[in-house]
Protein backbone atom coordinates (compact mmCIF):
# COMPACT_ATOMS: atom_id res chain seq x y z
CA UNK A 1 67.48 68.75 103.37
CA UNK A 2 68.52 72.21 101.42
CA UNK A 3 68.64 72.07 97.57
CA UNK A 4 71.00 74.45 97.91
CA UNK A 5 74.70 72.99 98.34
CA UNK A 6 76.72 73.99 101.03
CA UNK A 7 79.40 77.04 100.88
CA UNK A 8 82.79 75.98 101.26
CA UNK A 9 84.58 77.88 104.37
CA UNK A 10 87.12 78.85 102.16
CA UNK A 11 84.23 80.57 99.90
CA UNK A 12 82.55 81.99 103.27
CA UNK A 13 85.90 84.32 103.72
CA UNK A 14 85.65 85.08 100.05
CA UNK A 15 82.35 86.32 100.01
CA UNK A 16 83.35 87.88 103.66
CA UNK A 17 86.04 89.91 102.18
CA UNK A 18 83.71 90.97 99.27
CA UNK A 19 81.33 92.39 101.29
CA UNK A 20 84.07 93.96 103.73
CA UNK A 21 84.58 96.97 101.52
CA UNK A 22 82.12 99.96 101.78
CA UNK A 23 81.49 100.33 98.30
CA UNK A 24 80.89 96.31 97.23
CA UNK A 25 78.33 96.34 100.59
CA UNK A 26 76.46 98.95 99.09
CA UNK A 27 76.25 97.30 95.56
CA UNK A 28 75.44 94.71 96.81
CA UNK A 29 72.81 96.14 98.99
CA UNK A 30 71.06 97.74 95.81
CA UNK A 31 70.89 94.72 94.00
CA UNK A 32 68.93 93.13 96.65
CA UNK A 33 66.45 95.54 95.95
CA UNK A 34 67.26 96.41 92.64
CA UNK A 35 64.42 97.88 89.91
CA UNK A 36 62.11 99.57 92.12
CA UNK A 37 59.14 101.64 90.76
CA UNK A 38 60.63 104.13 88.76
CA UNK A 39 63.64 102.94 88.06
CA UNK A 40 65.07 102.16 84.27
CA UNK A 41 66.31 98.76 84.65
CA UNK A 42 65.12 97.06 81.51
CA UNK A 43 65.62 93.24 82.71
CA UNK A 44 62.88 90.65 83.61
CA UNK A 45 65.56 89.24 86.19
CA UNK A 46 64.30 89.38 89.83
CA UNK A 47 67.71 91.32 91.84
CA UNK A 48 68.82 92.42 88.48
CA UNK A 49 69.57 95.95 86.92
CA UNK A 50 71.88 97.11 84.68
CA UNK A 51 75.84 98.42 85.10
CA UNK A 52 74.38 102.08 83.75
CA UNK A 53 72.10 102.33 86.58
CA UNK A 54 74.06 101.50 88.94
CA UNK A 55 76.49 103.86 87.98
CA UNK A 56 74.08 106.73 88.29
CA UNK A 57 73.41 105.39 91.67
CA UNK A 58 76.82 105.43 93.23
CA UNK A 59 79.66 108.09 92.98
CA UNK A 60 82.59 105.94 91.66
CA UNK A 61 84.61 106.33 88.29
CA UNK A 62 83.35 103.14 86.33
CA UNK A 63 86.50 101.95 86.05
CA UNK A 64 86.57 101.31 90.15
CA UNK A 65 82.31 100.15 89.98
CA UNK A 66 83.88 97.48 87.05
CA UNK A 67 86.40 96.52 89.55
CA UNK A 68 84.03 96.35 92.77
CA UNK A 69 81.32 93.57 90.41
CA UNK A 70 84.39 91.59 89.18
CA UNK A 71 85.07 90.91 93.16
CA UNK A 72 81.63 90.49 93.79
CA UNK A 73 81.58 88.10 91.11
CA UNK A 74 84.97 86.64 91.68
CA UNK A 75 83.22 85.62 95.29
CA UNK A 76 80.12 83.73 93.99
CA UNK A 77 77.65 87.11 94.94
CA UNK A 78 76.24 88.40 91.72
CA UNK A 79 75.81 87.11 87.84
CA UNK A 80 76.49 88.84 85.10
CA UNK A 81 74.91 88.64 82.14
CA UNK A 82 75.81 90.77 78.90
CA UNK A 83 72.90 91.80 76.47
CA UNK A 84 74.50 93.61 73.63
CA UNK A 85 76.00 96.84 74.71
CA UNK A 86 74.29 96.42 77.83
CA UNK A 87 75.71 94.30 81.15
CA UNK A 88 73.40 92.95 83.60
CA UNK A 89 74.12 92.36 86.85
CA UNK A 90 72.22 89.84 89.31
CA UNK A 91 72.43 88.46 92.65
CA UNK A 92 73.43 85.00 93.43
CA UNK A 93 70.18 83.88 95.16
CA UNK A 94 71.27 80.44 95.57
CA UNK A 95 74.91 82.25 97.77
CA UNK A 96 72.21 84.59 99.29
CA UNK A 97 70.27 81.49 100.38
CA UNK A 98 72.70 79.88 101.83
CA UNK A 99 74.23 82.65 103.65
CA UNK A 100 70.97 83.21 105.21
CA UNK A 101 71.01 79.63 106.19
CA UNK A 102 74.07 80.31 107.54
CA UNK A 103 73.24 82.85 110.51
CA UNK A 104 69.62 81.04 110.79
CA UNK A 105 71.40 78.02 111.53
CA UNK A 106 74.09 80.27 114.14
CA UNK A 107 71.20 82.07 115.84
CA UNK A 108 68.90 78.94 116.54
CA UNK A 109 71.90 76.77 117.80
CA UNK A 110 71.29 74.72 114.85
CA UNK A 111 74.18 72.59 113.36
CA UNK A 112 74.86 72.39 109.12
């Protein structure tokens, strides 16, 4: 038995639709592997770095990155933490988890 719950279907399409658009994918795909050598992310937080660096990292205004986290966040993805002037942003490894439960379970034949 998981410790993780299970993800509502209605919370599957959520975090389906999240991750349909290019530029939440992509976010999404650098938090996963988020404060590599070199980089100045200044949070202890595994999958964490902060909104500055990902700006740098992606050519949106930060008015459309604020949007694209509040959907990823909206869907159960990422955290967000604030720390002064400074927001920190996190994935969800508990939704990550269970998503990778998910297509385990699909590719094995498995049941949930």
């Amino acid at each position: 038995m998981s410790k993780y719950k299970t993800i509502e279907p209605v919370q599957l399409v959520e975090i389906f639709k999240a991750l349909a658009n290019e530029h939440r994918l992509k976010i999404y795909n650098i938090l996963t592997t988020c404060c590599a050598p070199g980089s100045s992310c200044a949070s202890d937080e595994v999958f964490s770095c902060c909104v500055g660096d990902l700006d740098a990292q992606l050519d949106i205004a930060a008015s459309t990155l604020s949007h694209h986290l509040k959907e990823l966040h909206r869907a159960g993805l990422i955290d967000m933490k604030r720390d002064g002037k400074q927001v920190f942003c996190s994935v969800n490894t508990e939704a990550m988890q269970q998503l990778q439960n998910i297509f385990s379970s699909q590719l094995t034949g498995a049941k949930s």
